[in-house]
C-alpha atoms as a PDB file:
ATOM      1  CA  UNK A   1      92.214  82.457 121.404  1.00  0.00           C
ATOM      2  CA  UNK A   2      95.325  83.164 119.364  1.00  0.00           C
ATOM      3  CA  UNK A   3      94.784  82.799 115.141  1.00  0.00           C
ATOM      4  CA  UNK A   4      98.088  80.593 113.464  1.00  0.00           C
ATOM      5  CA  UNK A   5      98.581  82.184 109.650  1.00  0.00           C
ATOM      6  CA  UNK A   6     100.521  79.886 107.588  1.00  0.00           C
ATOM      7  CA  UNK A   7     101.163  80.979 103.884  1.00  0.00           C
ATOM      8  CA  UNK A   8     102.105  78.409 101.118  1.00  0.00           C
ATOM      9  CA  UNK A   9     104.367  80.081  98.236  1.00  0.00           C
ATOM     10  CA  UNK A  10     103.432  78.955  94.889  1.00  0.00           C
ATOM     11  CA  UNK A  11     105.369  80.252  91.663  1.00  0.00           C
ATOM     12  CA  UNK A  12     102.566  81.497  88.927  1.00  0.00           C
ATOM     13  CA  UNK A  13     103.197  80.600  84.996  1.00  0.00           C
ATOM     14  CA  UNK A  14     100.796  81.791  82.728  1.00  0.00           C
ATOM     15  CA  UNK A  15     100.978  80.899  78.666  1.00  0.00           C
ATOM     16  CA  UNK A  16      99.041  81.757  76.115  1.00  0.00           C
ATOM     17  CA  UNK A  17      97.431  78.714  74.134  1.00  0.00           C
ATOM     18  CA  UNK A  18      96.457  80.046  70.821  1.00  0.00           C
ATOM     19  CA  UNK A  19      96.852  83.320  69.038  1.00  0.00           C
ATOM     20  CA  UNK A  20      93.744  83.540  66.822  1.00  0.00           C
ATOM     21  CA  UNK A  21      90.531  85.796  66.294  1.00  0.00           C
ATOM     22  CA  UNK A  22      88.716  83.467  68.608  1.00  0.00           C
ATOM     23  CA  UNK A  23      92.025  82.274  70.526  1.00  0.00           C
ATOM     24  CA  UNK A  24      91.254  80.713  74.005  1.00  0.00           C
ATOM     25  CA  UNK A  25      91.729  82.432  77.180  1.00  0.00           C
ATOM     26  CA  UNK A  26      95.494  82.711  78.974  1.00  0.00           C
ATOM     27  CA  UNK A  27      95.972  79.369  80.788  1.00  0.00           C
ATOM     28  CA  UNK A  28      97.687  79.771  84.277  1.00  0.00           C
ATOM     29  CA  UNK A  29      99.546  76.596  86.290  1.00  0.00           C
ATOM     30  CA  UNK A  30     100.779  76.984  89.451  1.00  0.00           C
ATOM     31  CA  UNK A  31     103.590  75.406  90.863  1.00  0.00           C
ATOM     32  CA  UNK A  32     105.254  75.288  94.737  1.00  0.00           C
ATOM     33  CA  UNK A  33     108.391  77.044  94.963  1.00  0.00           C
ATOM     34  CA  UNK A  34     110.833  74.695  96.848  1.00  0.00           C
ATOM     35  CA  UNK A  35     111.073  75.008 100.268  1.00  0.00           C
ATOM     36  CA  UNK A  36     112.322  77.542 102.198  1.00  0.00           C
ATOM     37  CA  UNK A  37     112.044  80.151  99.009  1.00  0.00           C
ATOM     38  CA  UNK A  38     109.535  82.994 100.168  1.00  0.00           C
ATOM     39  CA  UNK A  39     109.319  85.085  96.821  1.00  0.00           C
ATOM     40  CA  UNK A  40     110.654  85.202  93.332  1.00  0.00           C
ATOM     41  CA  UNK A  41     111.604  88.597  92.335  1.00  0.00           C
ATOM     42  CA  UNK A  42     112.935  87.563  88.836  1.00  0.00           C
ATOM     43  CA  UNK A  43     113.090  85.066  85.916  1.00  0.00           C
ATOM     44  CA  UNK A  44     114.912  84.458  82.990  1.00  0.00           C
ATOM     45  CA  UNK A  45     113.182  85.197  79.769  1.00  0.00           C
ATOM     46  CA  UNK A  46     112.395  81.427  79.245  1.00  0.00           C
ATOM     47  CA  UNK A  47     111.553  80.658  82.765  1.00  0.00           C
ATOM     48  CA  UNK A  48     114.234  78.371  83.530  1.00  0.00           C
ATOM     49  CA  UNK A  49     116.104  80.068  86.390  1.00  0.00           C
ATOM     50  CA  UNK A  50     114.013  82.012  89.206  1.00  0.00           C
ATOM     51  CA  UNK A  51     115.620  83.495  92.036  1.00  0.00           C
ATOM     52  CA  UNK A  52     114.542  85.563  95.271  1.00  0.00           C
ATOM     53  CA  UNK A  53     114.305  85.447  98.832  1.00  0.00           C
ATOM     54  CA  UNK A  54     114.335  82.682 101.540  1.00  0.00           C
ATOM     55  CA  UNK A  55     113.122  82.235 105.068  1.00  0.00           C
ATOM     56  CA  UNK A  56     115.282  79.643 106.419  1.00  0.00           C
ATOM     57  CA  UNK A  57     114.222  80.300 110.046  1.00  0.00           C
ATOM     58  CA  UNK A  58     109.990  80.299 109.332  1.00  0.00           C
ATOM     59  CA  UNK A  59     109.653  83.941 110.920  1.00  0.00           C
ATOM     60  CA  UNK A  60     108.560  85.152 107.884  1.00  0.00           C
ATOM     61  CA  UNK A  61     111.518  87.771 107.332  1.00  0.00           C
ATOM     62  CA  UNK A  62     113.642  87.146 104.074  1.00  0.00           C
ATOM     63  CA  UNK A  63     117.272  86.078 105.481  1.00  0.00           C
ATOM     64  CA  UNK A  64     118.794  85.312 102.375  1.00  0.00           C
ATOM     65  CA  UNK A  65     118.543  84.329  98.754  1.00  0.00           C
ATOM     66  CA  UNK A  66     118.183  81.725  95.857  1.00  0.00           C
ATOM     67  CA  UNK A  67     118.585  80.559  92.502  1.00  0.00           C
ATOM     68  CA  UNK A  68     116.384  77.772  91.109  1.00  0.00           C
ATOM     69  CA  UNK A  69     116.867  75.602  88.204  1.00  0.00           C
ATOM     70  CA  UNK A  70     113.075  74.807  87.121  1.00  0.00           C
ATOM     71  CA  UNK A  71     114.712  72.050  84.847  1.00  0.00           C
ATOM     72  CA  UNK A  72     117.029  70.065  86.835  1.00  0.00           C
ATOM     73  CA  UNK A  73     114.721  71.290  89.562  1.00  0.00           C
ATOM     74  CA  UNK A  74     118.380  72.187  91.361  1.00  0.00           C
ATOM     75  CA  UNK A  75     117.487  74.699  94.310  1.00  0.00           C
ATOM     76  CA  UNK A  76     120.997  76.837  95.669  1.00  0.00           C
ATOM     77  CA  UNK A  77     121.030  78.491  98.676  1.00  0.00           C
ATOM     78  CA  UNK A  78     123.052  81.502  97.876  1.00  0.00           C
ATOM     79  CA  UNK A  79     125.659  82.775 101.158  1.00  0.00           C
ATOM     80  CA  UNK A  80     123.797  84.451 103.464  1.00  0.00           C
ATOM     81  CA  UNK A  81     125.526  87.442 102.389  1.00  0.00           C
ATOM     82  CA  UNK A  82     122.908  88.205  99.963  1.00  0.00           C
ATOM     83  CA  UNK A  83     119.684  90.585 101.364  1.00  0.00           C
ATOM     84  CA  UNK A  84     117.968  90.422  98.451  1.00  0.00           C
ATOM     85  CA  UNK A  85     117.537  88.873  94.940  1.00  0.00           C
ATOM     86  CA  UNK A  86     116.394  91.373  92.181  1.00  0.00           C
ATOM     87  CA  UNK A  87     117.688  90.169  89.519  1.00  0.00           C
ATOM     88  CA  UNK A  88     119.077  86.753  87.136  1.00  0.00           C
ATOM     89  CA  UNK A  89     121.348  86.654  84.413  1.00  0.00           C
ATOM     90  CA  UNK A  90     119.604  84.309  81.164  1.00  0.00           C
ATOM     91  CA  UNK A  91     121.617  81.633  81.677  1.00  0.00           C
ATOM     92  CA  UNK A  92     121.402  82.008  85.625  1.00  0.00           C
ATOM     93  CA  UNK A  93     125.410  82.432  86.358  1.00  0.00           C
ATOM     94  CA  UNK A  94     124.844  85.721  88.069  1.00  0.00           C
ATOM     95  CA  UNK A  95     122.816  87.555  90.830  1.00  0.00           C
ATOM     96  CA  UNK A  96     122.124  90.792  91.229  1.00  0.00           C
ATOM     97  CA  UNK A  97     120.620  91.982  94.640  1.00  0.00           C
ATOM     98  CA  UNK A  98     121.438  93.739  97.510  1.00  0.00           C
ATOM     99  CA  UNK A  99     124.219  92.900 100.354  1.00  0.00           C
ATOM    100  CA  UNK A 100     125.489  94.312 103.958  1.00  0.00           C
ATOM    101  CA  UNK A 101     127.584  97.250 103.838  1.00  0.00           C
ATOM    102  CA  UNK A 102     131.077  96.049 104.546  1.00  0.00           C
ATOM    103  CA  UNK A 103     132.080  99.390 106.681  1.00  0.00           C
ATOM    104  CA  UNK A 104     128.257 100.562 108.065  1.00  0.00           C
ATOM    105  CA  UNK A 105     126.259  96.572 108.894  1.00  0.00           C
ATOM    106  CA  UNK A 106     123.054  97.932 109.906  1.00  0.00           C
ATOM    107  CA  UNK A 107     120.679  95.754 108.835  1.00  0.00           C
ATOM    108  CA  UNK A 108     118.239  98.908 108.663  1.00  0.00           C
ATOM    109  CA  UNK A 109     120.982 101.581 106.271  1.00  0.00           C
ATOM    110  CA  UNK A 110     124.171  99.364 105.992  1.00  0.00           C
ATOM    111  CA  UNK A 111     122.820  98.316 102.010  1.00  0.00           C
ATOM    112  CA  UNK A 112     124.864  97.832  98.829  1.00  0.00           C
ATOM    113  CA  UNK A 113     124.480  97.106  95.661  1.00  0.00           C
ATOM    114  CA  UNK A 114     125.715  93.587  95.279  1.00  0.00           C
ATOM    115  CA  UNK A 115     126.193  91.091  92.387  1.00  0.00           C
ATOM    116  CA  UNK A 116     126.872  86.960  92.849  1.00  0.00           C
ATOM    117  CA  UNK A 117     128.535  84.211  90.726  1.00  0.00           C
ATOM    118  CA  UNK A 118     129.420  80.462  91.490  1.00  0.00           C
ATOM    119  CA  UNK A 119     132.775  81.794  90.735  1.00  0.00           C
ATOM    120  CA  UNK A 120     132.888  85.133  93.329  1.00  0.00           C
ATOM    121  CA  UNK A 121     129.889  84.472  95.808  1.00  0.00           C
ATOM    122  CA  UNK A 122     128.751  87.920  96.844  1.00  0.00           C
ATOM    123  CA  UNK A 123     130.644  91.030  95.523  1.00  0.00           C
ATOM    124  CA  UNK A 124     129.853  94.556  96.500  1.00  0.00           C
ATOM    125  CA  UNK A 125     129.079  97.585  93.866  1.00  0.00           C
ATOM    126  CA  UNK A 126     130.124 100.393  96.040  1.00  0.00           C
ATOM    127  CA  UNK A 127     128.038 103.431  95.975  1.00  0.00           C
ATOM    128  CA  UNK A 128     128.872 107.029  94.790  1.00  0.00           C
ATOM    129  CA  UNK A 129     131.627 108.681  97.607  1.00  0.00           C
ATOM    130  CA  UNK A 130     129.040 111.153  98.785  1.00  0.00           C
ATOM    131  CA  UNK A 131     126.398 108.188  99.665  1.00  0.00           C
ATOM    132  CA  UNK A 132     124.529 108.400 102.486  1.00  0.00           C
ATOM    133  CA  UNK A 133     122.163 105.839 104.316  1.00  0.00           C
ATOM    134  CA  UNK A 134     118.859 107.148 103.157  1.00  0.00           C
ATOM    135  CA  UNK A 135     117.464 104.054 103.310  1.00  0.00           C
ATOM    136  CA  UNK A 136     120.584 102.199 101.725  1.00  0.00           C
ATOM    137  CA  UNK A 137     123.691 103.506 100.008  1.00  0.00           C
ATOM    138  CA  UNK A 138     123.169 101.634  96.368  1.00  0.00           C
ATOM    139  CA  UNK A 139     120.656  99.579  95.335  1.00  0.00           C
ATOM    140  CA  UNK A 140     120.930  96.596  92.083  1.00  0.00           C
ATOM    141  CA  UNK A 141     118.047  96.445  89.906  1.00  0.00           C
ATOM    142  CA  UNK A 142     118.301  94.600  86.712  1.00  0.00           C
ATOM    143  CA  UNK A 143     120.659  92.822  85.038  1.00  0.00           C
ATOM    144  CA  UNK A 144     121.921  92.713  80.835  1.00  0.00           C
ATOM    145  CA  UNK A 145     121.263  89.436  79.267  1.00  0.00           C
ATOM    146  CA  UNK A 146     124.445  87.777  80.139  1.00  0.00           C
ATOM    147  CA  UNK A 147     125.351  89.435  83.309  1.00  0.00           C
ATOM    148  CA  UNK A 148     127.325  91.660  82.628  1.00  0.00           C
ATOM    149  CA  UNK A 149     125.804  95.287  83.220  1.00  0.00           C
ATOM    150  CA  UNK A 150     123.770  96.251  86.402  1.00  0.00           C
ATOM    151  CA  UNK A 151     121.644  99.368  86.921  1.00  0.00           C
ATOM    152  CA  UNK A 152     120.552 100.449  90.194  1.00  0.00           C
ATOM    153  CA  UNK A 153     120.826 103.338  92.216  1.00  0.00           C
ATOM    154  CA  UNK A 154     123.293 105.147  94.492  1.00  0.00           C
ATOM    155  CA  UNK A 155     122.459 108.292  96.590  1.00  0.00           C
ATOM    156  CA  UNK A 156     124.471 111.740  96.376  1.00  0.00           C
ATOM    157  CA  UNK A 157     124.352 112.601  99.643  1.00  0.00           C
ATOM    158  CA  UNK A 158     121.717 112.431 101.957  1.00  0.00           C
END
């Protein structure tokens, strides 16, 4: 007899109730992540925006990516364009992540670095010329404050 797995998502908050010699123990709250989010990879520093990965098909395989306002509890599908989410501007404008490689669309090796805005949707980052597909050509990591610088990675050669 087959086993079904299902998985619930939940977002984890912990604060810190009292700073003191005898200061109580971290509280933690847990709240559901709107459906179909499947992870949150990042958060701005005052835990307003969250974004991440979705599974809009329930195969459990990310197929695309989010931003969620905790405060107007405003949940945006981002184009499916977007592979990943790693990272959220503060004031949750921009994306950074990871995309399809325009000229190589292996799902597998065909990976930029890729950053998204309301204004843009998803733009590329290119990779250094000598980049090879070992596993991706550039990968986005974090993200300055207001958007506006991305580090990642980019291969030289292969």
């Amino acid at each position: 007899m087959a086993q079904t797995c299902t998985s619930t998502i939940i977002a984890l908050l912990i604060s810190t109730v009292g700073i003191a010699a005898n200061a109580a123990e971290p509280t933690a709250t847990y709240q559901r992540l709107p459906s179909p989010a499947m992870s949150v990879n990042d958060m701005s520093p005052d835990g307003r925006y969250l974004t991440g990965e979705i599974d809009q098909d329930a195969d459990l395989i990310a197929d695309g990516t989010y931003v969620w306002d905790r405060l107007s509890d405003q949940f945006t599908v981002l184009p499916f364009t977007g592979l990943t989410a790693s990272a959220i501007s503060d004031d949750g404008s921009v994306v950074l992540g990871d995309m399809p490689d325009p000229v190589s669309p292996d799902p597998l090796t065909g990976v930029l670095a890729g950053m998204w805005t309301d204004a843009t949707g998803w733009q590329n980052l290119g990779a250094l010329p000598n980049a090879g597909t070992c596993p991706s050509r550039s990968n986005g990591y974090e993200l300055s404050a207001d958007g506006s610088v991305a580090v990642g990675l980019s291969w030289d050669g292969c």
